[in-house]
Protein backbone atom coordinates (compact mmCIF):
# COMPACT_ATOMS: atom_id res chain seq x y z
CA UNK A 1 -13.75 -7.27 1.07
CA UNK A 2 -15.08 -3.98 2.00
CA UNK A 3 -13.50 -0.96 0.83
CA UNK A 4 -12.90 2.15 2.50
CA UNK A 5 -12.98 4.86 -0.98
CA UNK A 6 -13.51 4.36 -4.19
CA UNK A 7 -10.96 7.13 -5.35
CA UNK A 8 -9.00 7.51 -8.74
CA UNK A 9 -5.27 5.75 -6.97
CA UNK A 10 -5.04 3.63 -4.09
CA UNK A 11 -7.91 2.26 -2.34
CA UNK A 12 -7.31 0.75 1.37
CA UNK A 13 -9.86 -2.17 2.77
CA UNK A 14 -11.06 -1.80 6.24
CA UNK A 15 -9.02 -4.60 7.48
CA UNK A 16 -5.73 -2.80 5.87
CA UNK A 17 -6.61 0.87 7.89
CA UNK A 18 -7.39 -1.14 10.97
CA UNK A 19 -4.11 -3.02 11.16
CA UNK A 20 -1.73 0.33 10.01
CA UNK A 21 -3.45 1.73 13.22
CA UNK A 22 -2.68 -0.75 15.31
CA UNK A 23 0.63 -1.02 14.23
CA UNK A 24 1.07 3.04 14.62
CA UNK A 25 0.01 2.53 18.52
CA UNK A 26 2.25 0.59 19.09
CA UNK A 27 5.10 2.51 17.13
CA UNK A 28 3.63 5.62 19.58
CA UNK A 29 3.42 7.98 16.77
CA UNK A 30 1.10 9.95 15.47
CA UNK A 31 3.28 11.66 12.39
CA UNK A 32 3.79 8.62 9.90
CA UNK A 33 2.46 7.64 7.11
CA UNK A 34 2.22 4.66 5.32
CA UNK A 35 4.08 4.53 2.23
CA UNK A 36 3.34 2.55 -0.79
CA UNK A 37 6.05 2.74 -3.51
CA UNK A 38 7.07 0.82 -6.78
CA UNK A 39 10.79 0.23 -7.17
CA UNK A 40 12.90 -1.76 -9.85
CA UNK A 41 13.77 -5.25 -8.77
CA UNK A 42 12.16 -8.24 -8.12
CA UNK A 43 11.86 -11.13 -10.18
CA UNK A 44 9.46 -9.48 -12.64
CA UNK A 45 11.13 -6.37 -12.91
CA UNK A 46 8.95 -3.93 -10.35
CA UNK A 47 8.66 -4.23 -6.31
CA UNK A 48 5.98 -3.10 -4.09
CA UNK A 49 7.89 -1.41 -0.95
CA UNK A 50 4.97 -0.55 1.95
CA UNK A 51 6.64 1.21 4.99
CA UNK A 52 5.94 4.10 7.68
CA UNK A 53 7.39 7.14 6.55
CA UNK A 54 7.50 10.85 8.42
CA UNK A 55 8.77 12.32 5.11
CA UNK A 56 6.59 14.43 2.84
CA UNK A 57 8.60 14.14 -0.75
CA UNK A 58 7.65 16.56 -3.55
CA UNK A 59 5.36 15.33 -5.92
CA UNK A 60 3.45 13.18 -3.05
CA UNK A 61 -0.11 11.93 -3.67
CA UNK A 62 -1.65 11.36 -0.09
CA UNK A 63 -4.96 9.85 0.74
CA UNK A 64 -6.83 9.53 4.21
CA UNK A 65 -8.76 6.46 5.18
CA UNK A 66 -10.36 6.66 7.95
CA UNK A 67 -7.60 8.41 10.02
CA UNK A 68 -4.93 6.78 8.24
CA UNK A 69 -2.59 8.50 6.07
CA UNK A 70 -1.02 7.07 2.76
CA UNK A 71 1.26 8.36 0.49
CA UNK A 72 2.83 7.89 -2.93
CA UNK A 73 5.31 8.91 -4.75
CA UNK A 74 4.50 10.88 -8.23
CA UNK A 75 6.48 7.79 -9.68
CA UNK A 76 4.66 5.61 -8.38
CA UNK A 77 0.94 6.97 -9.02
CA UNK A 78 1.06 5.25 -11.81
CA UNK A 79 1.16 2.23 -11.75
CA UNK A 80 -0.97 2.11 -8.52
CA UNK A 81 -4.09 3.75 -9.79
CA UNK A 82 -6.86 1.47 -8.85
CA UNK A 83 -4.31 -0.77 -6.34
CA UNK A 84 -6.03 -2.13 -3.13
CA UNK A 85 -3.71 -2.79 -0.33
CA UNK A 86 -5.86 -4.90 2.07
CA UNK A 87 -4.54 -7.26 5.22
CA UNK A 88 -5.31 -11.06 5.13
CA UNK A 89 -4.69 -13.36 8.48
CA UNK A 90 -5.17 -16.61 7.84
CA UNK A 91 -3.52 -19.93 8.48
CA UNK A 92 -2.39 -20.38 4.88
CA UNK A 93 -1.05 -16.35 4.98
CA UNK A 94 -0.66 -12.99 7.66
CA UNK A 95 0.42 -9.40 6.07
CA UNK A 96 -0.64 -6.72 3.67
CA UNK A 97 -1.36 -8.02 0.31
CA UNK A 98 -1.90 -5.59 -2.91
CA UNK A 99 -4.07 -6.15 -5.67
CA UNK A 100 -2.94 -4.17 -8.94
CA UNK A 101 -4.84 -3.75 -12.00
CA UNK A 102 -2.35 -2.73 -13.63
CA UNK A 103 0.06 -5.42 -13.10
CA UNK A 104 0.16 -7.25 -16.60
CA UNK A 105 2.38 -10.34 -14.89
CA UNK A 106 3.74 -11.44 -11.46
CA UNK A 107 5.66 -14.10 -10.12
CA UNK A 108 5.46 -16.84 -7.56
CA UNK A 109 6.33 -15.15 -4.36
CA UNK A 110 2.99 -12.40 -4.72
CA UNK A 111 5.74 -8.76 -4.15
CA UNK A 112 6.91 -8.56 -7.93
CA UNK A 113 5.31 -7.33 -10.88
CA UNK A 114 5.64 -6.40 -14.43
């Protein structure tokens, strides 16, 4: 897995930046984001949410990768410090996948966290 930064917050592979690009073509729009939040719910008591976004909220911690754009919320700095967000497309799996340090439990179904 080759990563793009090394920064203090959210670190996004190669394969992630690649495939938010692709995906922005063919939205045809250069003024989105790509927004990685942490919301109550889920089956271990936190969600990750991942979604284009042309908002900019106050508080927001953005990073570039290569082009791309991502944002968090201030709420959600926390407990993404250190997070990589990469893609995976294999036969067993196809999407974004994130891989928390700070997650102290998860469940079955890889989107909720505790």
């Amino acid at each position: 897995m080759t990563e793009t930064s090394t920064q203090q917050g959210i670190i996004l592979t190669d394969a992630a930046a690649q495939k938010v690009k692709a995906l922005l073509e063919q939205e045809g729009r250069d003024d989105l984001a790509l927004r990685v939040a942490v919301q109550p719910g889920g089956c271990s008591g936190l969600i990750y949410q991942l979604f284009f976004d042309e908002r900019q909220l106050d508080g927001d911690i953005t990073y570039d990768f290569d082009g791309v754009t991502v944002v968090t919320d201030r709420m959600s700095g926390p407990y993404l410090g250190g997070a990589t967000v990469d893609f995976v497309d294999t036969i067993e799996k196809q999407g974004f996948t994130i891989d928390n340090p700070n997650a102290t439990g998860s469940c079955a179904c890889g989107d909720s966290f505790s």
